[in-house]
PDB file of N, CA and C in Angstrom:
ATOM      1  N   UNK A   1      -5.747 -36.697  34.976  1.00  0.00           N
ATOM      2  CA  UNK A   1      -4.762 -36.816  33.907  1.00  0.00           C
ATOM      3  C   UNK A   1      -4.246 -35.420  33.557  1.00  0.00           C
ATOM      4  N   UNK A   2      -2.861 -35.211  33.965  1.00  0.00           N
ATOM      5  CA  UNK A   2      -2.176 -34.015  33.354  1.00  0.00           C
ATOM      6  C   UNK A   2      -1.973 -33.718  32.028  1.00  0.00           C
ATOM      7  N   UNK A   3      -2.210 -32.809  30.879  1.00  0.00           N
ATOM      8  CA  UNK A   3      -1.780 -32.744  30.088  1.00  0.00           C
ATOM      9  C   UNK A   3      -0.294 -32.117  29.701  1.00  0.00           C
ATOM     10  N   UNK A   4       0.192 -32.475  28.774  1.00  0.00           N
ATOM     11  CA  UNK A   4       1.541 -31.985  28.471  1.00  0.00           C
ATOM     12  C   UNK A   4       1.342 -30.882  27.945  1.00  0.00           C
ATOM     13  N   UNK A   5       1.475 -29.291  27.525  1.00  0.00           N
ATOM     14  CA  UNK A   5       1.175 -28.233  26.844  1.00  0.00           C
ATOM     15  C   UNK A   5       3.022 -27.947  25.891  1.00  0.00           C
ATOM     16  N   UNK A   6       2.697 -27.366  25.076  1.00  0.00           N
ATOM     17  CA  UNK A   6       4.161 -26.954  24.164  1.00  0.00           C
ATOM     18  C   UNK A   6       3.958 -25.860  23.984  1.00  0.00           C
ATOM     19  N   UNK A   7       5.339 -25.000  24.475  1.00  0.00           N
ATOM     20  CA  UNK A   7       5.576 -23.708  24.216  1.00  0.00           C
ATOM     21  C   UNK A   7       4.920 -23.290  22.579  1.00  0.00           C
ATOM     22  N   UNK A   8       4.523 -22.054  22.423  1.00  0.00           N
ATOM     23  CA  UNK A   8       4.273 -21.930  21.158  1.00  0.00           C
ATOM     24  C   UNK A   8       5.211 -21.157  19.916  1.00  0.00           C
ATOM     25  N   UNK A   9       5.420 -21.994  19.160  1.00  0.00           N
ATOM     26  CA  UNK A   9       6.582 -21.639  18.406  1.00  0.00           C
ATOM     27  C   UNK A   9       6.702 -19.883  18.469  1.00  0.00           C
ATOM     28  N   UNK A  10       7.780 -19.812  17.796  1.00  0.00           N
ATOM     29  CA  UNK A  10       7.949 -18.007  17.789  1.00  0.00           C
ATOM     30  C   UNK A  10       8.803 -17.855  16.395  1.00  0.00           C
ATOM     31  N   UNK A  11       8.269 -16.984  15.687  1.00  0.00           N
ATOM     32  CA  UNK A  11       8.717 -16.663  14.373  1.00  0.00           C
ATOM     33  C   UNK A  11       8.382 -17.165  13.457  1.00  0.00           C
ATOM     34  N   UNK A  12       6.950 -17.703  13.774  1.00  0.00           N
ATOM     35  CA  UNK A  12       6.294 -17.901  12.653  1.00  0.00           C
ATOM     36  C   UNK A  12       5.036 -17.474  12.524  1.00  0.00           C
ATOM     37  N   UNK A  13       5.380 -16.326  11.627  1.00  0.00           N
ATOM     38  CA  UNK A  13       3.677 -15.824  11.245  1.00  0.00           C
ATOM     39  C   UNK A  13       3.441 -15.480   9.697  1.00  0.00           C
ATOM     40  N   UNK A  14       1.993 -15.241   9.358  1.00  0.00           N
ATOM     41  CA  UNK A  14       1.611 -15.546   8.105  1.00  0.00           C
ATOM     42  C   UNK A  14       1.249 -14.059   8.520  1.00  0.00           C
ATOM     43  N   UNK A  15       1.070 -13.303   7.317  1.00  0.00           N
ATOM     44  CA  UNK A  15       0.224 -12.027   6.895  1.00  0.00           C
ATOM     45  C   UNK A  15      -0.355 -11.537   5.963  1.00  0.00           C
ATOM     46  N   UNK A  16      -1.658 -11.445   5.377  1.00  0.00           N
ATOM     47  CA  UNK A  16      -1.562 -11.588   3.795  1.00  0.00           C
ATOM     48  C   UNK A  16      -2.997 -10.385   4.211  1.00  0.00           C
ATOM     49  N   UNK A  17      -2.547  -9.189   2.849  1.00  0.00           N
ATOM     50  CA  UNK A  17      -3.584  -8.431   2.651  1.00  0.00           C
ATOM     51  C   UNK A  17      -3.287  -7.571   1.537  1.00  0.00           C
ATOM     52  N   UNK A  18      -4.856  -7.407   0.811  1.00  0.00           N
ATOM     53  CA  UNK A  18      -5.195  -6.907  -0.470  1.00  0.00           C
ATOM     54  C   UNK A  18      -4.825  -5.550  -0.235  1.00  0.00           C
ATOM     55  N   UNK A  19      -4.783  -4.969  -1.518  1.00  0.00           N
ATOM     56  CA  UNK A  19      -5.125  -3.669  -2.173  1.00  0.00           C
ATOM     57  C   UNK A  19      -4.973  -3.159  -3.429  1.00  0.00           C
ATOM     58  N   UNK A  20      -5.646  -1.833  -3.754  1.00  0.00           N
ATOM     59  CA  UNK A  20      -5.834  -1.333  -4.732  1.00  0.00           C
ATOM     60  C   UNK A  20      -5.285  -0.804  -5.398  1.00  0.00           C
ATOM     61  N   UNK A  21      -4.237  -0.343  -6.674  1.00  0.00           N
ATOM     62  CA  UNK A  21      -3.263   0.774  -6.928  1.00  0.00           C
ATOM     63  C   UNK A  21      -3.919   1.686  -7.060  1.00  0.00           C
ATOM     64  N   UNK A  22      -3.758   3.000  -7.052  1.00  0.00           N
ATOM     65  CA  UNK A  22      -4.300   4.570  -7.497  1.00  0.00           C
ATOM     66  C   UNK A  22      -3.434   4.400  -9.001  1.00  0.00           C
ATOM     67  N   UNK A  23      -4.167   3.649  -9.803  1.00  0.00           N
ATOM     68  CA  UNK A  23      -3.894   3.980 -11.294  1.00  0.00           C
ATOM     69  C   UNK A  23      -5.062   3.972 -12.433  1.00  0.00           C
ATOM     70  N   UNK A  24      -4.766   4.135 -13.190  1.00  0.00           N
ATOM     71  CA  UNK A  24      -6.074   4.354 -14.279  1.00  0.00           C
ATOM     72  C   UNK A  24      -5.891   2.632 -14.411  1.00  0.00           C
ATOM     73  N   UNK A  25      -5.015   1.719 -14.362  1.00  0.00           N
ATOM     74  CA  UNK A  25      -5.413   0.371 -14.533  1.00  0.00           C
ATOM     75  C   UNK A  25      -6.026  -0.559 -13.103  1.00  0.00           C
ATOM     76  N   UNK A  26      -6.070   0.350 -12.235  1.00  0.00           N
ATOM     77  CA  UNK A  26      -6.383  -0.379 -11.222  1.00  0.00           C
ATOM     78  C   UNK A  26      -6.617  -2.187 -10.393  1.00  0.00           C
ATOM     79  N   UNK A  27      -5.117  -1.813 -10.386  1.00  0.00           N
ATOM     80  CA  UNK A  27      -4.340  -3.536 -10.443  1.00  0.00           C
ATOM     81  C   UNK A  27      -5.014  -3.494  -9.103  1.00  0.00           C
ATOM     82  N   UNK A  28      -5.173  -5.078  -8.499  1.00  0.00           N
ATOM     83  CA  UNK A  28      -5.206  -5.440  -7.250  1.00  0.00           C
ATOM     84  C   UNK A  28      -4.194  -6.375  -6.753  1.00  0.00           C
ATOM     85  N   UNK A  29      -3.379  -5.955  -5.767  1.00  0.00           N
ATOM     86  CA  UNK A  29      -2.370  -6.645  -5.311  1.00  0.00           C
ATOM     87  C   UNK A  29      -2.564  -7.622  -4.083  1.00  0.00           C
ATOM     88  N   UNK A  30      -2.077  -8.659  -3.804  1.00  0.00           N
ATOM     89  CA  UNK A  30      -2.323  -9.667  -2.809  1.00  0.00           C
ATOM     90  C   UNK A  30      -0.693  -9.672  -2.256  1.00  0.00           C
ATOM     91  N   UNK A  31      -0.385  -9.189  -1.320  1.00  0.00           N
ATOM     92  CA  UNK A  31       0.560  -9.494  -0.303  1.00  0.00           C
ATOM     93  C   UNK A  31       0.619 -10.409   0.893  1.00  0.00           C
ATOM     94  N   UNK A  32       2.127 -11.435   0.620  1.00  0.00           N
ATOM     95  CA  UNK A  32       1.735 -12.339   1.889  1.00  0.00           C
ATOM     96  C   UNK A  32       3.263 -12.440   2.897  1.00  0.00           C
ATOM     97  N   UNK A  33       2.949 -11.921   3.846  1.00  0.00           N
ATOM     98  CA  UNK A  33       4.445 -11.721   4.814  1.00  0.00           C
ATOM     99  C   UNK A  33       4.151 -13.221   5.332  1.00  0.00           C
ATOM    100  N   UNK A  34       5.558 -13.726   5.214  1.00  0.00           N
ATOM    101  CA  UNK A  34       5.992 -14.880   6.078  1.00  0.00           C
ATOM    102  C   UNK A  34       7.473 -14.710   6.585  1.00  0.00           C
ATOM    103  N   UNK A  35       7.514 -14.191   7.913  1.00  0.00           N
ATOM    104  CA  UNK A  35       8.419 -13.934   8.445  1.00  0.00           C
ATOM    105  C   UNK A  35       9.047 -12.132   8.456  1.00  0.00           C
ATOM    106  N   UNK A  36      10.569 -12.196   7.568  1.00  0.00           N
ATOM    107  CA  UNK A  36      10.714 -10.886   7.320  1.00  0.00           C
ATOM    108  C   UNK A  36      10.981 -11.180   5.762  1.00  0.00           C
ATOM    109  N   UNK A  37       9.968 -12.031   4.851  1.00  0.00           N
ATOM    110  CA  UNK A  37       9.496 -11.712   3.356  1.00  0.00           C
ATOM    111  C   UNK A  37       8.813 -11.595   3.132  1.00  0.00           C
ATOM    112  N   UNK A  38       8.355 -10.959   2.258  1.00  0.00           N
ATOM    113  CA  UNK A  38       7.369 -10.391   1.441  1.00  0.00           C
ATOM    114  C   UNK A  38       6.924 -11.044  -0.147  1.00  0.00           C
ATOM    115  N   UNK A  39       5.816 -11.524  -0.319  1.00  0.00           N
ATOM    116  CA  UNK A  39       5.508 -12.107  -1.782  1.00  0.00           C
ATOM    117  C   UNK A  39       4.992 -11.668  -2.308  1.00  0.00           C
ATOM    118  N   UNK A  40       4.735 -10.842  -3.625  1.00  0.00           N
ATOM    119  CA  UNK A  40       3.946  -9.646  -3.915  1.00  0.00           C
ATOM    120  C   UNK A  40       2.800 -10.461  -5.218  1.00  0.00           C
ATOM    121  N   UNK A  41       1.783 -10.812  -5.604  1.00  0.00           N
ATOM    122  CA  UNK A  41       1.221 -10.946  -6.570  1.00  0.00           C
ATOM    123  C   UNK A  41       0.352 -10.401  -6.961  1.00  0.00           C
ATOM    124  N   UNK A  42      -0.013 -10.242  -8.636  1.00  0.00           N
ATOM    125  CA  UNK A  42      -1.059  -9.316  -9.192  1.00  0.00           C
ATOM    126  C   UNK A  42      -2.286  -9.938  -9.406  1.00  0.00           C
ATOM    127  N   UNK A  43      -3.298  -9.458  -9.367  1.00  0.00           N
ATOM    128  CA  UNK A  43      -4.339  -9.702 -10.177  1.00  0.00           C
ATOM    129  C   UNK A  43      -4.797  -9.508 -11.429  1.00  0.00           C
ATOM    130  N   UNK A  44      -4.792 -10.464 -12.348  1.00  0.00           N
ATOM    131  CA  UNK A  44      -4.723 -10.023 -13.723  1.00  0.00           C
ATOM    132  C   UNK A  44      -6.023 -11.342 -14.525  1.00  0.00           C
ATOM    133  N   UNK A  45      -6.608 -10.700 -16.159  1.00  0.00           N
ATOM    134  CA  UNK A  45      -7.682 -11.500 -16.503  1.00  0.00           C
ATOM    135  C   UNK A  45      -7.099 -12.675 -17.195  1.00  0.00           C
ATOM    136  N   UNK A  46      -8.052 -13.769 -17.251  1.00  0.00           N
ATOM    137  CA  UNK A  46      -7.024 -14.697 -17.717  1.00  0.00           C
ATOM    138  C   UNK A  46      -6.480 -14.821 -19.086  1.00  0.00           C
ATOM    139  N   UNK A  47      -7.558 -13.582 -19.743  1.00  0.00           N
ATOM    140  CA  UNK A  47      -7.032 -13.703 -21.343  1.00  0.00           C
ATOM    141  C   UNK A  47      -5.312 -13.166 -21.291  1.00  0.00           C
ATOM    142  N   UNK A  48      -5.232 -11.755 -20.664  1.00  0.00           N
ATOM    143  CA  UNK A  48      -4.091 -11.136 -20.165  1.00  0.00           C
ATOM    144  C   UNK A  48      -2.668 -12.248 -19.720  1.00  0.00           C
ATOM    145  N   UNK A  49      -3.472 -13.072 -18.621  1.00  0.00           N
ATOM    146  CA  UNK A  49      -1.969 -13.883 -18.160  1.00  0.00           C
ATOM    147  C   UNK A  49      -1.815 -14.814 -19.869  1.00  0.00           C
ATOM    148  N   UNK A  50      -2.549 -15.344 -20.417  1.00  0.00           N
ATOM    149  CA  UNK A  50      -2.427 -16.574 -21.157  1.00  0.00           C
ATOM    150  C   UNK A  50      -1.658 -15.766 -22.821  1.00  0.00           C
ATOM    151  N   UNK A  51      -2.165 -14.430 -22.165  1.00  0.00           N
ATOM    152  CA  UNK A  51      -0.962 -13.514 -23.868  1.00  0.00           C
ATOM    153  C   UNK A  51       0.412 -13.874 -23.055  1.00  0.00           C
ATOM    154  N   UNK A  52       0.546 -13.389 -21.582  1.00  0.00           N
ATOM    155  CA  UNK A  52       2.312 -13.119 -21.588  1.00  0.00           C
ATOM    156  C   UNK A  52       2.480 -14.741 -21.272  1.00  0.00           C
ATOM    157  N   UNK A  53       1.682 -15.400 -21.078  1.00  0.00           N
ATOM    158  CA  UNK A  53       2.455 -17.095 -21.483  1.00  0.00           C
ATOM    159  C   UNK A  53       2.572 -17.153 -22.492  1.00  0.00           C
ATOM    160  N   UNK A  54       2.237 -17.027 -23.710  1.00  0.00           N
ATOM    161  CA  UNK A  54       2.400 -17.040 -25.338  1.00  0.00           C
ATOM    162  C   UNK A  54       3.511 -16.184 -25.623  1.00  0.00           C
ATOM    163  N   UNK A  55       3.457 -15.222 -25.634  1.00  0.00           N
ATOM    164  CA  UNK A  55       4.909 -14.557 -25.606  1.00  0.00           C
ATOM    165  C   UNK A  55       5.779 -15.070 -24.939  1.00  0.00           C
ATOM    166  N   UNK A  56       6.048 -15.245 -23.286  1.00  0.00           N
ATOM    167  CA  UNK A  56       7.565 -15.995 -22.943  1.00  0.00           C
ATOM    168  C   UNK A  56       7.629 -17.288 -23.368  1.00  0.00           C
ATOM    169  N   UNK A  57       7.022 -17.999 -23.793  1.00  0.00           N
ATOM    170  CA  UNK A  57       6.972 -19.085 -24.658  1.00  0.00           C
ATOM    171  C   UNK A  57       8.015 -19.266 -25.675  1.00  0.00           C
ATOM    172  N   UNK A  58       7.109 -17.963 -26.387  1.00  0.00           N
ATOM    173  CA  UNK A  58       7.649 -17.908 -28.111  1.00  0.00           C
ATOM    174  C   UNK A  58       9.497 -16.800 -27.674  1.00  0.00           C
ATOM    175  N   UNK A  59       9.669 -16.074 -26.954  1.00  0.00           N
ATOM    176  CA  UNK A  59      10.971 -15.795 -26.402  1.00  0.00           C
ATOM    177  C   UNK A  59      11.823 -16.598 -26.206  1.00  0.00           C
ATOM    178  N   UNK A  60      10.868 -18.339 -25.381  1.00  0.00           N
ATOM    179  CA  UNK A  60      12.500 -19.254 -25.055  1.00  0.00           C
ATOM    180  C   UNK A  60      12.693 -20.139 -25.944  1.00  0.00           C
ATOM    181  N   UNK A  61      11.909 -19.938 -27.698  1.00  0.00           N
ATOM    182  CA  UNK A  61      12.301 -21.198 -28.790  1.00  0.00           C
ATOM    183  C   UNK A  61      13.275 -20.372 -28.968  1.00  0.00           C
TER     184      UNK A  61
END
């Protein structure tokens, strides 16, 4: 029994890697390439995210 094989797609790749800022707050960043974009997110505590939800909150009454 022959199998059928499929070319393997092209232009699609994932890339995702951490790091550290050189700051006295020492953020950690998570980067994820898909393609030719870039998604940048922070690491932050949850008391921190749940203030700036309370604030843009109280900004869009």
């Amino acid at each position: 029994m022959k199998e059928k094989l499929t070319p393997k797609r092209k232009g699609y790749e994932i890339g995702i890697r951490t790091f550290t800022a050189k700051s006295k707050i020492k953020e950690t960043f998570l980067v994820i390439k898909t393609g030719n974009e870039f998604h940048v997110f922070t690491e932050v505590e949850a008391k921190e995210a749940q203030g700036h939800a309370d604030q843009r909150a109280r900004q869009q009454e």
